[in-house]
C-alpha atoms as a PDB file:
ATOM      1  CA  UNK A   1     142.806 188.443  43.348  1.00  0.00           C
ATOM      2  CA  UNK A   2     144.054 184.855  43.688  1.00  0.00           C
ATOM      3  CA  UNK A   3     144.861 185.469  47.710  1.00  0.00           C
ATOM      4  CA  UNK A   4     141.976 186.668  48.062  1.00  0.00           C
ATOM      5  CA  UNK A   5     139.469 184.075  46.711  1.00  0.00           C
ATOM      6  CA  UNK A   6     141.877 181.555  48.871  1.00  0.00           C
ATOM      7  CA  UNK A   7     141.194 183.526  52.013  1.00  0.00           C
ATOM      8  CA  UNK A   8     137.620 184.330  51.665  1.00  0.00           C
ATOM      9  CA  UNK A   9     136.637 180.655  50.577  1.00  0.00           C
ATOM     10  CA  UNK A  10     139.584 179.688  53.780  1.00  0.00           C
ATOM     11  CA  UNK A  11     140.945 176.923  50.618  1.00  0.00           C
ATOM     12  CA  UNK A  12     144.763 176.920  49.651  1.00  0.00           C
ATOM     13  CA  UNK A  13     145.591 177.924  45.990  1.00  0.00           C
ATOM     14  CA  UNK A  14     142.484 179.088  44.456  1.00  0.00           C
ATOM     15  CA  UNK A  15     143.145 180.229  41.073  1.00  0.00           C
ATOM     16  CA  UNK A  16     141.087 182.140  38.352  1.00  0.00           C
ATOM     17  CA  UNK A  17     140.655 180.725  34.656  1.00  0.00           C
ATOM     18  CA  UNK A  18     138.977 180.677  31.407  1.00  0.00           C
ATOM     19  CA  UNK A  19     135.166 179.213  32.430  1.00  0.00           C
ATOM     20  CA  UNK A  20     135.572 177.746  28.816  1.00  0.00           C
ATOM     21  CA  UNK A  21     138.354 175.400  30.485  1.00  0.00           C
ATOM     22  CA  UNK A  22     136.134 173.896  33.459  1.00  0.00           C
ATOM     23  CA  UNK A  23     133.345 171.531  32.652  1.00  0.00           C
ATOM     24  CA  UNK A  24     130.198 171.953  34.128  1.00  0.00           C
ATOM     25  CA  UNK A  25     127.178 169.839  35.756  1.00  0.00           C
ATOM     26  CA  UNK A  26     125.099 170.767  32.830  1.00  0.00           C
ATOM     27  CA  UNK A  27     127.385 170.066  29.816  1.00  0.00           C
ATOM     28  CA  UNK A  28     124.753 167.413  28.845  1.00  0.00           C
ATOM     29  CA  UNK A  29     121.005 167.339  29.211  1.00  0.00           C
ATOM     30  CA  UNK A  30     120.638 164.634  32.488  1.00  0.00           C
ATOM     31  CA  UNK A  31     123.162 164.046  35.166  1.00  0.00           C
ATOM     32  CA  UNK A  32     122.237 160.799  36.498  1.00  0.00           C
ATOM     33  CA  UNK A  33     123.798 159.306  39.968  1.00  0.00           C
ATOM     34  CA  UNK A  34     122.579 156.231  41.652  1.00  0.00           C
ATOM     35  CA  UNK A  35     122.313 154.940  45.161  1.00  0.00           C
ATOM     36  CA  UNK A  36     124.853 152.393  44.905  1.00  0.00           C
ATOM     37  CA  UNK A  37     127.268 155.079  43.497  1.00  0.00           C
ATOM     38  CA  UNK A  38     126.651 157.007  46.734  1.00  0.00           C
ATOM     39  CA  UNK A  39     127.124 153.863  48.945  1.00  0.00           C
ATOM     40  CA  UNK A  40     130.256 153.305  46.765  1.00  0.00           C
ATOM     41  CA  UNK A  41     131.456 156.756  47.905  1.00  0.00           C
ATOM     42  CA  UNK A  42     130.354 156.708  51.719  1.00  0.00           C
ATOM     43  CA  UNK A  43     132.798 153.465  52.267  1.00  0.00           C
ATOM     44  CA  UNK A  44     135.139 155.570  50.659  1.00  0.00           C
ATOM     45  CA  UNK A  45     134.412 158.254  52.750  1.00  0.00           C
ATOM     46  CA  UNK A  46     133.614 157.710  56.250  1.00  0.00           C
ATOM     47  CA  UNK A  47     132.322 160.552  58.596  1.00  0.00           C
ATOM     48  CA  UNK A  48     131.707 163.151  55.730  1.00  0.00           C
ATOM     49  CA  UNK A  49     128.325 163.756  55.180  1.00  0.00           C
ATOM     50  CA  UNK A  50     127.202 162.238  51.686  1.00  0.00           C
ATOM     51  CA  UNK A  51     123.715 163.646  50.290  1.00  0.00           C
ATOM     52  CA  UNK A  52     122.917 163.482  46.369  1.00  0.00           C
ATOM     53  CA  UNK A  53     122.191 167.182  46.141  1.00  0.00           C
ATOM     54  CA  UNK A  54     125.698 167.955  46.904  1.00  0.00           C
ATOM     55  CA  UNK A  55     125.900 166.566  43.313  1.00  0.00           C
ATOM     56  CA  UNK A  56     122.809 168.347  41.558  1.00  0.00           C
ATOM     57  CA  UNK A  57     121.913 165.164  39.458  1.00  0.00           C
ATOM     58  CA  UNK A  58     118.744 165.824  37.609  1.00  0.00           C
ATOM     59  CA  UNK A  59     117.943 162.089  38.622  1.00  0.00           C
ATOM     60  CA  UNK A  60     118.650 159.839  41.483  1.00  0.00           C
ATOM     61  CA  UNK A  61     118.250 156.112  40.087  1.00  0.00           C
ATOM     62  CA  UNK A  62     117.469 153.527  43.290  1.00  0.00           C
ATOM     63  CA  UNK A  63     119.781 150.995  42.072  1.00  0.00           C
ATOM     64  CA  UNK A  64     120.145 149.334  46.004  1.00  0.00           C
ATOM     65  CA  UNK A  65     122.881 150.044  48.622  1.00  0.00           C
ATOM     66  CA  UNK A  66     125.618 147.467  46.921  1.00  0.00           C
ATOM     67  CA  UNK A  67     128.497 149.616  46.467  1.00  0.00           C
ATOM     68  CA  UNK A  68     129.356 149.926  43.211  1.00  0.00           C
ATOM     69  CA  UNK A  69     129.751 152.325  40.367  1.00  0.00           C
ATOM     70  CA  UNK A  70     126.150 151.224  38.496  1.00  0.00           C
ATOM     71  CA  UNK A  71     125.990 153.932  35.889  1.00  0.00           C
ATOM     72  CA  UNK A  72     129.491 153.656  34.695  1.00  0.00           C
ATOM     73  CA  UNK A  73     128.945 150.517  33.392  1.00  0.00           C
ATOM     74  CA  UNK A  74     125.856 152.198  31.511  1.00  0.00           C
ATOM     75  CA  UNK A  75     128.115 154.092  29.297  1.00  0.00           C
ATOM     76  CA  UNK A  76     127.336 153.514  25.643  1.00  0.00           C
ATOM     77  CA  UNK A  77     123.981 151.820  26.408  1.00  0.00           C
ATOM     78  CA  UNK A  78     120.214 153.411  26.168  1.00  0.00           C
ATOM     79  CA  UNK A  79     118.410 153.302  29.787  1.00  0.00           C
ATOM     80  CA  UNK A  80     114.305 153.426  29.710  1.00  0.00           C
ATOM     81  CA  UNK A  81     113.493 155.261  32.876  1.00  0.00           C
ATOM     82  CA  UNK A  82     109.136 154.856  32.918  1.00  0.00           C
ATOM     83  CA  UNK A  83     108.681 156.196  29.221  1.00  0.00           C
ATOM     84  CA  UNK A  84     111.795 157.508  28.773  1.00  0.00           C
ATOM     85  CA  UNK A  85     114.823 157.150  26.868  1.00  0.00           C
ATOM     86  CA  UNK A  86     117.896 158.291  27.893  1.00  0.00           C
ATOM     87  CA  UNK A  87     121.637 157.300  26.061  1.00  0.00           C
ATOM     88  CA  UNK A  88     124.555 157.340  28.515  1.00  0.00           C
ATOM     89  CA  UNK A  89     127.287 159.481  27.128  1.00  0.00           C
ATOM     90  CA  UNK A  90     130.118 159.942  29.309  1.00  0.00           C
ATOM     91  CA  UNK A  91     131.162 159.982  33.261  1.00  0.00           C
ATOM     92  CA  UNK A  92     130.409 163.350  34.887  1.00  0.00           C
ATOM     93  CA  UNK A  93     133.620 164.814  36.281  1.00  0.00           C
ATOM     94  CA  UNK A  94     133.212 166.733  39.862  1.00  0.00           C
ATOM     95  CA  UNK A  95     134.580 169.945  41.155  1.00  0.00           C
ATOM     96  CA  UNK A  96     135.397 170.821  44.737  1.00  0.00           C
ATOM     97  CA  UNK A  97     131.847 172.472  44.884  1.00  0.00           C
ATOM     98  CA  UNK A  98     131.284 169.036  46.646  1.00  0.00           C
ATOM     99  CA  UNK A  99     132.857 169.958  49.621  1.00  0.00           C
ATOM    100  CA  UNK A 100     131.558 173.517  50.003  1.00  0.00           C
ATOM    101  CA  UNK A 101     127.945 174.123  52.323  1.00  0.00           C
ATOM    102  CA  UNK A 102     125.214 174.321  50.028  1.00  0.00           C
ATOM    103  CA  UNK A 103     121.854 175.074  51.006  1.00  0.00           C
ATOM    104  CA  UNK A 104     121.156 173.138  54.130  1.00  0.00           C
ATOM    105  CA  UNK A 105     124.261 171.131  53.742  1.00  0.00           C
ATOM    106  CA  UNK A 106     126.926 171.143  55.966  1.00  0.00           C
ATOM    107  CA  UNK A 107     130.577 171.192  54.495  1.00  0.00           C
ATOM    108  CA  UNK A 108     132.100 167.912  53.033  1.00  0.00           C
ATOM    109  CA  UNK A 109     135.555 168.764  53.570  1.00  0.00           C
ATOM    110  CA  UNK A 110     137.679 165.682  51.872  1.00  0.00           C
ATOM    111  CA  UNK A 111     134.957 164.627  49.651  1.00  0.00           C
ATOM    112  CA  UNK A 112     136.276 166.072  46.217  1.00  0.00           C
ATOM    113  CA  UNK A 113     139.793 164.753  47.353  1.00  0.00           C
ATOM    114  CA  UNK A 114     137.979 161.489  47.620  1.00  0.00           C
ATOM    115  CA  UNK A 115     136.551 161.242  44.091  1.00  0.00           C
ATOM    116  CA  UNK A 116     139.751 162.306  42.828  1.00  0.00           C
ATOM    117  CA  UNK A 117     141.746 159.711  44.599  1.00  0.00           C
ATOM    118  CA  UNK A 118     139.357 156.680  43.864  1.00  0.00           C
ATOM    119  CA  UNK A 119     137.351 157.556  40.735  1.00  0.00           C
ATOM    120  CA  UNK A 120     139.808 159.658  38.541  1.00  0.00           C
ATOM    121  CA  UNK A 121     137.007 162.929  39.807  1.00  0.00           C
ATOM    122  CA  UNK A 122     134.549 161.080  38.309  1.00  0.00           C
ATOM    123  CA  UNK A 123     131.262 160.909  39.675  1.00  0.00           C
ATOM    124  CA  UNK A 124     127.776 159.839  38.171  1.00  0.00           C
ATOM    125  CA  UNK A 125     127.120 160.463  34.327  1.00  0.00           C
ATOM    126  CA  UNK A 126     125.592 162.398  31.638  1.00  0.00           C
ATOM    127  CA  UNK A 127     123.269 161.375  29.129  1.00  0.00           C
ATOM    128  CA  UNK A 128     121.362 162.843  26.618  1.00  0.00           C
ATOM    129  CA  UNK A 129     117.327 162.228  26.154  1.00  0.00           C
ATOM    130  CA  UNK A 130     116.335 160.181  23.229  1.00  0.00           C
ATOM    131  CA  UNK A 131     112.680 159.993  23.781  1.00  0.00           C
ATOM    132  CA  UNK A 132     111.204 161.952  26.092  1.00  0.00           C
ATOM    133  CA  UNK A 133     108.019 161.455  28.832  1.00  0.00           C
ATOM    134  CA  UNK A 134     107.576 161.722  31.391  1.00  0.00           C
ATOM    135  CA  UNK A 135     109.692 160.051  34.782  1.00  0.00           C
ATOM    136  CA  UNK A 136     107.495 159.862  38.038  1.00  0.00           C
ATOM    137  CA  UNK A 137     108.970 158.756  41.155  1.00  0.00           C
ATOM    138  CA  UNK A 138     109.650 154.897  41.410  1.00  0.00           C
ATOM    139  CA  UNK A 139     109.578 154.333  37.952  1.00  0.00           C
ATOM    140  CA  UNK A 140     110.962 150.884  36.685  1.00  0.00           C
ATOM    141  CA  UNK A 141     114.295 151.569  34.959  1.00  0.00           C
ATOM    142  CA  UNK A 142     115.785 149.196  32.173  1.00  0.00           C
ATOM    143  CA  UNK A 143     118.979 149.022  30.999  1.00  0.00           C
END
């Protein structure tokens, strides 16, 4: 079964387990990533195609084109997104699903090799809602 998820999915070593041992995009109730994260990652990255729904963050914070990890440093803190509250648990840890074609996507091949190498596979965060409301686009976020 092992050969032939590797040869169907043309990826070396792809191996079966417990789904209880794999952490998933929605093992909180947000997934946050922001802009500067994905600048962060296509510097890291050049020539692979970077798009935040490769990631399936339930928000996209505008937090500029500097290059940095923003919502790492959130960790711990509350963030007011419009009238929203939102409490920063933990980083969210990735999955080659990044590199694989996904809707309208091209392939990313490297880009999970990427994370791993310069962010430990680490790649926005999760959070948990507080107080909720509602979030339109361009709201004013506060950390």
């Amino acid at each position: 079964m092992h050969g032939l998820l590797s040869s169907h999915l043309d990826r070396p070593s792809v191996t079966l387990v417990k789904e209880a041992s794999i952490p998933h995009h929605d093992e909180a109730a947000v997934h946050l990533v922001t802009t500067s994260t994905l600048a962060w990652l296509r510097e890291r990255a050049p020539g692979v195609p970077i798009d935040e729904r490769r990631f399936r963050p339930n928000l996209l914070v505008d937090t500029g084109s500097s290059p940095c990890l923003a919502e790492e440093t959130w960790i711990g803190d509350h963030v007011r997104i419009g009238d929203v509250e939102l409490e920063i648990l933990r980083r969210a840890q990735r999955c080659v699903m990044v590199d694989l074609p996904c809707a309208d996507l091209p392939p990313a091949r490297g880009l999970f090799k990427t994370i791993v190498t310069h962010n430990e596979r680490m790649l926005g965060v999760h959070a948990r809602v507080v107080r909720g409301g509602v979030i339109r686009a361009g709201a004013h976020v506060t950390c």
